[in-house]
N, C-alpha and C. Protein backbone atom coordinates (compact mmCIF):
# COMPACT_ATOMS: atom_id res chain seq x y z
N UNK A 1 -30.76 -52.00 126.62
CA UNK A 1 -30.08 -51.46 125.47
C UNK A 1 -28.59 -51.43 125.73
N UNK A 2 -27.66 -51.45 124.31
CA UNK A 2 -26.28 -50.92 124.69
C UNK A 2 -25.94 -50.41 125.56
N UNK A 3 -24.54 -49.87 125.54
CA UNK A 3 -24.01 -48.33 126.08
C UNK A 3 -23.41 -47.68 124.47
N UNK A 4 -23.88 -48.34 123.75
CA UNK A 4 -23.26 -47.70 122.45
C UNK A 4 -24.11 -46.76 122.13
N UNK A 5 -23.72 -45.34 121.17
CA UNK A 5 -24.57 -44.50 120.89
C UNK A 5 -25.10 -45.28 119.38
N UNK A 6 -25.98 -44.66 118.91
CA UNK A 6 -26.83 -44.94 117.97
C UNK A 6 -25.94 -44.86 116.16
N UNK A 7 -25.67 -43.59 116.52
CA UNK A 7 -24.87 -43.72 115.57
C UNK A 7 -23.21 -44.49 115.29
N UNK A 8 -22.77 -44.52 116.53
CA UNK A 8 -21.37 -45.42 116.49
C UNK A 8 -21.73 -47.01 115.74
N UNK A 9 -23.25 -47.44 116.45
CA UNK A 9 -23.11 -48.90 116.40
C UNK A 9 -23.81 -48.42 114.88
N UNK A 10 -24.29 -48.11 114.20
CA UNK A 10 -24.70 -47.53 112.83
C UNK A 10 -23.19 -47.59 112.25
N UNK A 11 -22.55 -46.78 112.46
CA UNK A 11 -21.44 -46.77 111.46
C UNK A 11 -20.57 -48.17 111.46
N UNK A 12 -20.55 -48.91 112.81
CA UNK A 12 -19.77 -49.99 112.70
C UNK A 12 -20.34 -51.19 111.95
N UNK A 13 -21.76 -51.16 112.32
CA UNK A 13 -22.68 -52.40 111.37
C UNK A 13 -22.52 -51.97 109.62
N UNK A 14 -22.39 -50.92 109.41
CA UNK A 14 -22.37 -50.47 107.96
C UNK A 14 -21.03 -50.88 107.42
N UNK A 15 -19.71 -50.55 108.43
CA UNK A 15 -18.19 -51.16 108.09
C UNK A 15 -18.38 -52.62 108.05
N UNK A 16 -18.90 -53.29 108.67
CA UNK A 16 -18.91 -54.82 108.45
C UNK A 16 -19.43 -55.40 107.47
N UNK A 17 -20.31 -54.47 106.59
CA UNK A 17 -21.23 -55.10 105.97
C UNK A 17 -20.95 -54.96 104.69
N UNK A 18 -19.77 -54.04 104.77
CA UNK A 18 -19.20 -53.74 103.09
C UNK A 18 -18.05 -54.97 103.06
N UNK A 19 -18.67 -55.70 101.60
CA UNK A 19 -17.17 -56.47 101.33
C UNK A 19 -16.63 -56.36 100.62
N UNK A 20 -15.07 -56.78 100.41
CA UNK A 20 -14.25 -56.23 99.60
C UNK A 20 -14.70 -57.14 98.03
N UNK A 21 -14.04 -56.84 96.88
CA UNK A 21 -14.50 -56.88 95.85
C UNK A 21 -13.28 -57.72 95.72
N UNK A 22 -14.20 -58.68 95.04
CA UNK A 22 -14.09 -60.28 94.36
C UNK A 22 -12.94 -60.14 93.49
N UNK A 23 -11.36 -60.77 93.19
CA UNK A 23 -10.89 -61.07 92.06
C UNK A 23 -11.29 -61.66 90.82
N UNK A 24 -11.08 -60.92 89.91
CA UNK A 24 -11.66 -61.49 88.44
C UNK A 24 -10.71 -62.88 88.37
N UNK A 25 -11.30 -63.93 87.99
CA UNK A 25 -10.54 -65.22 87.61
C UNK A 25 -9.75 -65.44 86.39
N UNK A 26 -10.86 -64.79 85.30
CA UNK A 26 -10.10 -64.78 84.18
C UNK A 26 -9.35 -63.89 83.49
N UNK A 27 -8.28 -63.35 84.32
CA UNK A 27 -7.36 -62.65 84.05
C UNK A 27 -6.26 -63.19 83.20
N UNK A 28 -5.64 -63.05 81.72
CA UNK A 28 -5.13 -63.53 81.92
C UNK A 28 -3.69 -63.51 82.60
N UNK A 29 -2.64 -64.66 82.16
CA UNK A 29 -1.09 -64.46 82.93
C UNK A 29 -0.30 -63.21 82.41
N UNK A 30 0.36 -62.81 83.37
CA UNK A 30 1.16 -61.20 83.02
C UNK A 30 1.93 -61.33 81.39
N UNK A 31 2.61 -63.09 81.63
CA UNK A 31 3.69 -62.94 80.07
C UNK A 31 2.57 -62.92 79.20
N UNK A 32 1.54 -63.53 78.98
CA UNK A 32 0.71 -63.42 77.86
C UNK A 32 -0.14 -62.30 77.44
N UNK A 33 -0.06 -62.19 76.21
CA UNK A 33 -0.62 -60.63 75.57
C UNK A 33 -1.89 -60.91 75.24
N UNK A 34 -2.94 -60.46 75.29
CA UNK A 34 -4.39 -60.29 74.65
C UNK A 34 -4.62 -60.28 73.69
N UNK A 35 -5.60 -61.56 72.99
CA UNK A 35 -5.63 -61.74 71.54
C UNK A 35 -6.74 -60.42 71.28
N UNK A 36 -6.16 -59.87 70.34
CA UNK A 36 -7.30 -58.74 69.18
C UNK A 36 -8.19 -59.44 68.82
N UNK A 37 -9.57 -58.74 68.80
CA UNK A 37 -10.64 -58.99 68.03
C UNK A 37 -10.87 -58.53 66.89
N UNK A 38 -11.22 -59.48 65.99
CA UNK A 38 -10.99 -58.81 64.53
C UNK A 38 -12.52 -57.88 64.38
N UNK A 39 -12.13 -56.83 63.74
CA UNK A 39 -13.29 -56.11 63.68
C UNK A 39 -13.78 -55.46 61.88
N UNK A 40 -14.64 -55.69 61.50
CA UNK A 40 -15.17 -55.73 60.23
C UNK A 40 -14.60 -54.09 59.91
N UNK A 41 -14.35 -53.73 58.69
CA UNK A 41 -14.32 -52.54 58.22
C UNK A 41 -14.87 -52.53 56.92
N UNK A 42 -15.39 -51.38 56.78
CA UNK A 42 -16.12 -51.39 55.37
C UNK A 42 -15.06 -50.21 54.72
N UNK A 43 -14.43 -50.71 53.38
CA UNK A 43 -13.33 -50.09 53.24
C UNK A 43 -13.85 -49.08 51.87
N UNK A 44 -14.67 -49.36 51.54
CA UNK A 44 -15.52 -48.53 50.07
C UNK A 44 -16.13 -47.76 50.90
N UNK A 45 -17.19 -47.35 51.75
CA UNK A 45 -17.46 -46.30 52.19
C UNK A 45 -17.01 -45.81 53.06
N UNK A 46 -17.10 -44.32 52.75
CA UNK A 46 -16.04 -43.59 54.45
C UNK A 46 -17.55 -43.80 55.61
N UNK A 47 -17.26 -43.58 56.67
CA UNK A 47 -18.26 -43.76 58.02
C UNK A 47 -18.93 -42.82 58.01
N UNK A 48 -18.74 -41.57 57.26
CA UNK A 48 -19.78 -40.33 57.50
C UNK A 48 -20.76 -39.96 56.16
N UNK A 49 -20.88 -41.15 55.21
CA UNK A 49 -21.20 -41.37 53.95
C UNK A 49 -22.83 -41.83 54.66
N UNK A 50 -23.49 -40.41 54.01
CA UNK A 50 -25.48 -40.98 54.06
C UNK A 50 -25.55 -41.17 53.11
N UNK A 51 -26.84 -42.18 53.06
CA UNK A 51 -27.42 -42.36 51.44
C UNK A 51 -28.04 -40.78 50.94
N UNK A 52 -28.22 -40.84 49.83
CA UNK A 52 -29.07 -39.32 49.43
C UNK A 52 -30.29 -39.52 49.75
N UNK A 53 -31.18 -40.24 49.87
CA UNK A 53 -32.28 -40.07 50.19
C UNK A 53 -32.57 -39.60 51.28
N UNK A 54 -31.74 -40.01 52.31
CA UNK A 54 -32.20 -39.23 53.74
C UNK A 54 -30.66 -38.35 53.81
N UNK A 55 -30.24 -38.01 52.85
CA UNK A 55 -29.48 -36.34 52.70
C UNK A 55 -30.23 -35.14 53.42
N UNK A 56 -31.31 -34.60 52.54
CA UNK A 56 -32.12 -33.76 52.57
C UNK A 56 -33.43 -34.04 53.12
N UNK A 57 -33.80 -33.67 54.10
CA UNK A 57 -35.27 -34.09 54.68
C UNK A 57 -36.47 -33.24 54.03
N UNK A 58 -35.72 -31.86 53.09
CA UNK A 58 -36.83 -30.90 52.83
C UNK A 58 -36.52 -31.14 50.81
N UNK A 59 -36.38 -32.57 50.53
CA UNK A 59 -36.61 -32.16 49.67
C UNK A 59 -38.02 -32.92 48.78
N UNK A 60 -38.36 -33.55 50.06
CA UNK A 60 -40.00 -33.93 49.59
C UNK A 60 -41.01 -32.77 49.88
N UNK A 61 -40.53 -32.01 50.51
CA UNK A 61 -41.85 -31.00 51.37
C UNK A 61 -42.11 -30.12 49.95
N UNK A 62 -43.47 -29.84 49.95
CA UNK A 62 -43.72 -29.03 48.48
C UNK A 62 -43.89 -27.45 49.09
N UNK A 63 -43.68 -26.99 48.12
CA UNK A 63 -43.10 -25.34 48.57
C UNK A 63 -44.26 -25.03 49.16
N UNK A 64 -43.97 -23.60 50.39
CA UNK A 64 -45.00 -23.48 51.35
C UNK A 64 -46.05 -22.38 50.27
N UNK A 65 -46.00 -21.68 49.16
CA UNK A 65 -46.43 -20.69 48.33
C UNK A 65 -47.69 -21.51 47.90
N UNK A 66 -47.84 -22.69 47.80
CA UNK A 66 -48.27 -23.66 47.10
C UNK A 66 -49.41 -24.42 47.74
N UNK A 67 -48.91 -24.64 49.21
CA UNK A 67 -50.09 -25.01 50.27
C UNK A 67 -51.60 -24.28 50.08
N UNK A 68 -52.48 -25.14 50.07
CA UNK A 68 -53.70 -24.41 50.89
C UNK A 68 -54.45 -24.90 52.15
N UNK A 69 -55.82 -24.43 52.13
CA UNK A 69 -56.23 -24.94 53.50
C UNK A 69 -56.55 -26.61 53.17
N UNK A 70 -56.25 -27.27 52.45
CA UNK A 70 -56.66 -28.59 52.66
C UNK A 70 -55.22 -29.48 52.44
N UNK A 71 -54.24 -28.58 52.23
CA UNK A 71 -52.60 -29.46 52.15
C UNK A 71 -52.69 -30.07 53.31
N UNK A 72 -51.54 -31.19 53.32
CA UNK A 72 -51.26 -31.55 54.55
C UNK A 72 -50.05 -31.11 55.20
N UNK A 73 -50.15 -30.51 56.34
CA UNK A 73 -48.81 -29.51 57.10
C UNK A 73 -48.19 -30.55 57.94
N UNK A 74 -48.30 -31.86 57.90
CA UNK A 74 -47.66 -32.62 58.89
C UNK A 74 -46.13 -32.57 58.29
N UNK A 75 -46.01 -32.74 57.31
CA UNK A 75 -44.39 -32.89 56.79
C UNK A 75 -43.48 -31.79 57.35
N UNK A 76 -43.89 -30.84 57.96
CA UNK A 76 -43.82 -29.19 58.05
C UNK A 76 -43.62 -28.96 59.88
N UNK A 77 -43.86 -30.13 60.30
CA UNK A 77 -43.87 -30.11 61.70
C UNK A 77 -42.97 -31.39 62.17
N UNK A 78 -42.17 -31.76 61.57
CA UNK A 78 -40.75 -33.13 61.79
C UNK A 78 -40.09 -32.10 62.48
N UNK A 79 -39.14 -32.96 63.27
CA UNK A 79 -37.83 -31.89 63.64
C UNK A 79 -36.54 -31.51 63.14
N UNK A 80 -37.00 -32.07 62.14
CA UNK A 80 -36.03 -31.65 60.87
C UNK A 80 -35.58 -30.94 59.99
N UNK A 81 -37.32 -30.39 60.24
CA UNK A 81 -37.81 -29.04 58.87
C UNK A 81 -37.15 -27.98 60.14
N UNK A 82 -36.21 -26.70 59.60
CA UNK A 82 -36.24 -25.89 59.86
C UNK A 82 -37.05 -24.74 60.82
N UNK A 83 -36.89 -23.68 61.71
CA UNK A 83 -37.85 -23.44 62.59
C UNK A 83 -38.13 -21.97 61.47
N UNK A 84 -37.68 -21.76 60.69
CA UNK A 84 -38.67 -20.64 59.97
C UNK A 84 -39.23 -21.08 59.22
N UNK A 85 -39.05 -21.87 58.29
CA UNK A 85 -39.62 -23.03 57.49
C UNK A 85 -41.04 -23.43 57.97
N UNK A 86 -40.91 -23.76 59.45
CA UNK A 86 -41.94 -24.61 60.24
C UNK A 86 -42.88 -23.17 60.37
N UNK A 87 -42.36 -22.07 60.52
CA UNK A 87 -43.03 -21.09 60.77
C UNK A 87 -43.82 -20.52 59.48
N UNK A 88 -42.99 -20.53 58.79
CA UNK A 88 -44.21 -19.84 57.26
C UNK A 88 -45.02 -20.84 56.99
N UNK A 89 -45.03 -22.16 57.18
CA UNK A 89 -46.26 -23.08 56.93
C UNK A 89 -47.27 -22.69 58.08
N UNK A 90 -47.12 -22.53 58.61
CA UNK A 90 -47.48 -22.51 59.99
C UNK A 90 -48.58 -21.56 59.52
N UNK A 91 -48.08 -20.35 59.09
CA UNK A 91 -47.90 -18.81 58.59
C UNK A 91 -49.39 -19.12 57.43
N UNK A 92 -48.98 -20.02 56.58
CA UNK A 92 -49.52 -20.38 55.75
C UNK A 92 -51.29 -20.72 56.05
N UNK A 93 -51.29 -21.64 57.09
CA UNK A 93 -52.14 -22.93 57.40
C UNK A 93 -53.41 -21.50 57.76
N UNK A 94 -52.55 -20.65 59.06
CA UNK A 94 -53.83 -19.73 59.20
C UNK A 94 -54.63 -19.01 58.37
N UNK A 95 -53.83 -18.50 57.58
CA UNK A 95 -53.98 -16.95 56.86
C UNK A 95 -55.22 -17.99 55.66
N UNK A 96 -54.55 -19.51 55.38
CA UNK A 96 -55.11 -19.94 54.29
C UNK A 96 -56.87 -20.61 54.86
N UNK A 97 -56.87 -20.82 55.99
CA UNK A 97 -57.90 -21.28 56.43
C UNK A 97 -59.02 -20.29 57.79
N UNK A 98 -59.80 -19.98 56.96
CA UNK A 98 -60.37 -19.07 58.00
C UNK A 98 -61.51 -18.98 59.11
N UNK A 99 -61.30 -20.71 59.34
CA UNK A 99 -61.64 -20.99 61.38
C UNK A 99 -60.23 -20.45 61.27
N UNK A 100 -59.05 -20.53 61.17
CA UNK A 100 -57.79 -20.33 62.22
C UNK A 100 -57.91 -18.33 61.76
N UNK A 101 -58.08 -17.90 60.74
CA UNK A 101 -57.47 -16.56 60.61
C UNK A 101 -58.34 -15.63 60.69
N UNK A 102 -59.63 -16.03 61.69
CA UNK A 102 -60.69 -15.13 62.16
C UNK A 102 -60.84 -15.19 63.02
N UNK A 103 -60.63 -14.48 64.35
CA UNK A 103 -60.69 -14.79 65.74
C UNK A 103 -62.13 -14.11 66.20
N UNK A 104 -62.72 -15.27 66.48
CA UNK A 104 -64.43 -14.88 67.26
C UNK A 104 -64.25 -13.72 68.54
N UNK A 105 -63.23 -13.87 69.15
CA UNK A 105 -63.45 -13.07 70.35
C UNK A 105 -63.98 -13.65 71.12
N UNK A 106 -64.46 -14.66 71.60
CA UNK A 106 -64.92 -15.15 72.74
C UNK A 106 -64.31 -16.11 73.51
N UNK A 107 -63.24 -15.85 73.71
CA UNK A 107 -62.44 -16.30 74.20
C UNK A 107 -62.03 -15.74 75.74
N UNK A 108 -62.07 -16.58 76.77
CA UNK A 108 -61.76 -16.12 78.07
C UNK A 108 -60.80 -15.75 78.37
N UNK A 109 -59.31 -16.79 77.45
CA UNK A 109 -58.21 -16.49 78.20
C UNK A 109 -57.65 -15.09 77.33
N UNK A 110 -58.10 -14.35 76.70
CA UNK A 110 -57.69 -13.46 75.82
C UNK A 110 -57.84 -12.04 76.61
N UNK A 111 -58.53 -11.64 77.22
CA UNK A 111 -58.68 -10.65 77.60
C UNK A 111 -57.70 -10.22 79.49
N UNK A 112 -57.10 -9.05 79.45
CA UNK A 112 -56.49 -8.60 80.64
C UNK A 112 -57.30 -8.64 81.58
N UNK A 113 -57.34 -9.25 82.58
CA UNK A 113 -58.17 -9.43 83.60
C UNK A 113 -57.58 -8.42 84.71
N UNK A 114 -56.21 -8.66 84.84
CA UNK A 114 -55.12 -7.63 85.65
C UNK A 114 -55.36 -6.22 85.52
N UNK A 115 -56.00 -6.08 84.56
CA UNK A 115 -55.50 -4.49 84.29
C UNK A 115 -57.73 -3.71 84.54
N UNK A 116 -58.07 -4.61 85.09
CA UNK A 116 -59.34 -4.43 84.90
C UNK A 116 -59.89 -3.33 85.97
N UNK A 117 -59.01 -3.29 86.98
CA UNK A 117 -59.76 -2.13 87.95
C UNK A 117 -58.32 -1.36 88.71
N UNK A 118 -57.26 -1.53 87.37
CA UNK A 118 -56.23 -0.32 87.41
C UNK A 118 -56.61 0.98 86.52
N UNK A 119 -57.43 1.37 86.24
CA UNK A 119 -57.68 1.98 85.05
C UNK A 119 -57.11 3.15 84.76
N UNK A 120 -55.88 3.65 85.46
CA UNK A 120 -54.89 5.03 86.27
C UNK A 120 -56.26 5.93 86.74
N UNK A 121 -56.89 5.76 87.41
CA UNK A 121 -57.96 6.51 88.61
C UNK A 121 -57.21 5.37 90.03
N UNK A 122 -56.79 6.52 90.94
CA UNK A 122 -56.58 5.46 91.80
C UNK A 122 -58.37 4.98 92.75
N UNK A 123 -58.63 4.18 93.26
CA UNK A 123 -59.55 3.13 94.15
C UNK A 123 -59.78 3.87 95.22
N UNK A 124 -60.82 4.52 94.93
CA UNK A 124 -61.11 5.26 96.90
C UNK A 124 -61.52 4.00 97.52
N UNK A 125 -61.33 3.46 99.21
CA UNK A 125 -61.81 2.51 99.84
C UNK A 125 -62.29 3.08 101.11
N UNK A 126 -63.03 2.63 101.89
CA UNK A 126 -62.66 3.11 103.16
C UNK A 126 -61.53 2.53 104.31
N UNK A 127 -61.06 1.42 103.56
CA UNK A 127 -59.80 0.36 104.10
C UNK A 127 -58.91 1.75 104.56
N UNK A 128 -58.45 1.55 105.64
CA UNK A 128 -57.00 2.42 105.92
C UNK A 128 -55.89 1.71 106.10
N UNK A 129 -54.86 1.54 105.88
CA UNK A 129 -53.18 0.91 106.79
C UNK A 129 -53.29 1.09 107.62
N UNK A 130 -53.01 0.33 108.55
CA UNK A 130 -52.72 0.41 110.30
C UNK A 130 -54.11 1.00 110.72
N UNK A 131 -55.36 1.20 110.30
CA UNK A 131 -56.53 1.86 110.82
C UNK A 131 -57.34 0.90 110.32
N UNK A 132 -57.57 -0.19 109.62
CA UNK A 132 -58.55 -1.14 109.28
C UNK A 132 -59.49 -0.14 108.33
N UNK A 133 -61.20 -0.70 108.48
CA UNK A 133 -62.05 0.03 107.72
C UNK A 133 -62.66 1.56 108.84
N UNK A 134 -62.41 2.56 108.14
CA UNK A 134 -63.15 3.73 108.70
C UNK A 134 -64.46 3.66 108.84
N UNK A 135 -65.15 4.83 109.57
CA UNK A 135 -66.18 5.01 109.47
C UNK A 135 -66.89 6.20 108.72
N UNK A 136 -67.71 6.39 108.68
CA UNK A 136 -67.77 8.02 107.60
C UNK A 136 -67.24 9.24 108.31
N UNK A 137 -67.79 8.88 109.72
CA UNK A 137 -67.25 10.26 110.72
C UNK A 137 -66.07 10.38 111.03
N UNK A 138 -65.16 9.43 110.94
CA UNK A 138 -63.63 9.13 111.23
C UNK A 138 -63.19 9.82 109.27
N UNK A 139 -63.87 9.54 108.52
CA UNK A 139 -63.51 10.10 107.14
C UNK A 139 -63.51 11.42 107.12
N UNK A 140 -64.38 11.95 107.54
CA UNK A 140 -64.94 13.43 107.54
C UNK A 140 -63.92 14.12 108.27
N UNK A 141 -63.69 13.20 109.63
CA UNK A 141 -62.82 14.06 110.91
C UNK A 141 -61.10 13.89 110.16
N UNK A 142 -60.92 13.35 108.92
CA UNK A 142 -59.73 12.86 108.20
C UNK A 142 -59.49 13.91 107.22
N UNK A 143 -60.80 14.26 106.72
CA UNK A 143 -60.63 14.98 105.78
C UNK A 143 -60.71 14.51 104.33
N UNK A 144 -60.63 13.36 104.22
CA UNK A 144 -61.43 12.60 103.09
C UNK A 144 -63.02 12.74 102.05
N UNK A 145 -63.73 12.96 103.24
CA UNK A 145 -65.26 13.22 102.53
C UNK A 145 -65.49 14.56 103.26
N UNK A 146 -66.62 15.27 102.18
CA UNK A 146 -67.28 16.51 102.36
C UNK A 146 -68.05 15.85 103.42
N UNK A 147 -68.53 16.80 104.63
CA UNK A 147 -69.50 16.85 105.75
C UNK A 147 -70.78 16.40 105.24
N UNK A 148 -71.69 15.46 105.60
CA UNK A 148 -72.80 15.08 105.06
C UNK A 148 -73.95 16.10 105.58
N UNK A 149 -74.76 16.78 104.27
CA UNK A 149 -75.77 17.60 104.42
C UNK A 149 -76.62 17.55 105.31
N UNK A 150 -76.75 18.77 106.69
CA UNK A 150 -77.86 18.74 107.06
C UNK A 150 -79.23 18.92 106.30
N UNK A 151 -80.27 18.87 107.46
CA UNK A 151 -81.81 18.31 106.90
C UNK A 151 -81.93 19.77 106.85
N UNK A 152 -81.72 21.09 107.18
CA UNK A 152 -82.10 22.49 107.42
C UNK A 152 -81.46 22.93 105.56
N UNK A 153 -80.45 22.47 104.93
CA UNK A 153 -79.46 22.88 104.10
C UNK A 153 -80.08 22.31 102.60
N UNK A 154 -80.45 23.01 101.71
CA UNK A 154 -80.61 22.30 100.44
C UNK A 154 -79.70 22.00 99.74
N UNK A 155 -80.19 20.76 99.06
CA UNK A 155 -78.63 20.53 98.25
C UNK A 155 -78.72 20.98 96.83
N UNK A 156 -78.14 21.89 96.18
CA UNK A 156 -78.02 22.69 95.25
C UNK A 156 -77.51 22.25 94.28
N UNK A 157 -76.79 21.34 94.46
CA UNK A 157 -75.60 20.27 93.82
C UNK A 157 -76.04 19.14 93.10
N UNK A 158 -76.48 18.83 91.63
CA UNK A 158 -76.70 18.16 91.08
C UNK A 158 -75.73 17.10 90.55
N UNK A 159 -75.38 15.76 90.93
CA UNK A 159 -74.52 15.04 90.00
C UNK A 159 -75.07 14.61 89.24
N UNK A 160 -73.84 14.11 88.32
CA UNK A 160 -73.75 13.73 86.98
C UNK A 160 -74.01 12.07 87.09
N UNK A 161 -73.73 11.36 87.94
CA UNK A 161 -74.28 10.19 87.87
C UNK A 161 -75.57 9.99 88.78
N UNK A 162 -76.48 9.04 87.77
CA UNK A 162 -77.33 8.53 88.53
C UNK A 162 -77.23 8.21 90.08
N UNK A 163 -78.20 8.29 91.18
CA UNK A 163 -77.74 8.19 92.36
C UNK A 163 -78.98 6.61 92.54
N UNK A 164 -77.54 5.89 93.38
CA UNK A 164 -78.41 4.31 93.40
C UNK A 164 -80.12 4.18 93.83
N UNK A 165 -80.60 4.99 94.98
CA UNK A 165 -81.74 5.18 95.23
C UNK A 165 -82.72 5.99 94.63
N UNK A 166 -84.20 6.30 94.28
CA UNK A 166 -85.10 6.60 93.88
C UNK A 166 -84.71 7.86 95.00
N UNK A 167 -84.73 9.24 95.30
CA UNK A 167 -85.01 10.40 95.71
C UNK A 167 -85.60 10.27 96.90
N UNK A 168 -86.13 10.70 97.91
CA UNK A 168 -87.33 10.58 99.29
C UNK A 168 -87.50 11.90 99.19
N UNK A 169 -89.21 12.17 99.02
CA UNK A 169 -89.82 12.78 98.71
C UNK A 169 -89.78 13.53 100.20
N UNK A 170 -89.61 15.11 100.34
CA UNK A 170 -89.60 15.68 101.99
C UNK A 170 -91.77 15.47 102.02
N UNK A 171 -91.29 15.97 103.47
CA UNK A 171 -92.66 15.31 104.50
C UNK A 171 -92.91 17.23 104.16
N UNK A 172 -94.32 16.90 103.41
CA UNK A 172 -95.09 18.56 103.03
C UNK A 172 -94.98 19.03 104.38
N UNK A 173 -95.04 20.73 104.34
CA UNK A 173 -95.45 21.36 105.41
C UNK A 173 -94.41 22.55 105.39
């Protein structure tokens, strides 16, 4: 290999490789002046003169009062028509047709999914920060849960919700 670094011989192959830019030939001589090109003018109309027909883009559209569910709303959706304009047809199309102005409800993306197990009750877990998942006796020794009933102790205490298991009947005697 060289003794050149990588980038030196990079920058010098890149200087060699640019060439300078070509003289135009047909320039012409300094005393001679540049012939003008004649250029058409239309001297009866000014340049900012539309025809009337495409003046007004809304004056084919038939009034939106007038639409029903079987008009056609495409004229109503150009980018031409106005955005409130576009909106009361719009306005129109639902209210007038009722697949669009009856909502079934069964729809997935409609409902808060986010808000589904915020319900302002905060989430008891046994997850702790910096303690991972507890155990019941680490809960108890926390202060979290009531002491679980001894077998000597009746429980007097009826809840209000169903309890997941069927009862266990005590052993007679």
């Amino acid at each position: 290999m060289s003794g050149e670094a990588f980038l030196s011989r990079w920058s010098r192959l890149k200087r060699t490789a640019v060439k300078p830019e070509p003289v135009p030939a047909d320039l012409p001589p300094a005393g001679e002046e540049a012939a003008e090109l004649p250029v058409p003018v239309a001297e009866d109309s000014p340049a900012d003169a539309i025809p009337p027909e495409a003046e007004d883009p809304l004056k084919d559209l038939p009034p939106v009062e007038e639409l029903t569910g079987e008009s056609d709303f495409t004229p109503f959706l150009r980018a031409e028509v106005p955005e409130d304009l576009h909106r009361q047809a719009l306005r129109k199309l639902w209210t007038s047709d009722p697949i669009y102005a009856n909502d079934d409800g069964l729809k997935d993306y409609a409902d808060d999914y986010a808000s589904l197990f915020t319900g302002g009750v905060p989430v008891k877990t046994l997850y702790r920060v910096g303690k991972g998942f507890l155990d019941t006796l680490d809960e108890v020794a926390e202060g979290g849960l009531e002491a679980p009933p001894t077998a000597d102790a009746e429980v007097s205490e009826v809840s209000d919700t169903p309890s997941p298991q069927p009862p266990i009947p005590s052993p007679p005697g």
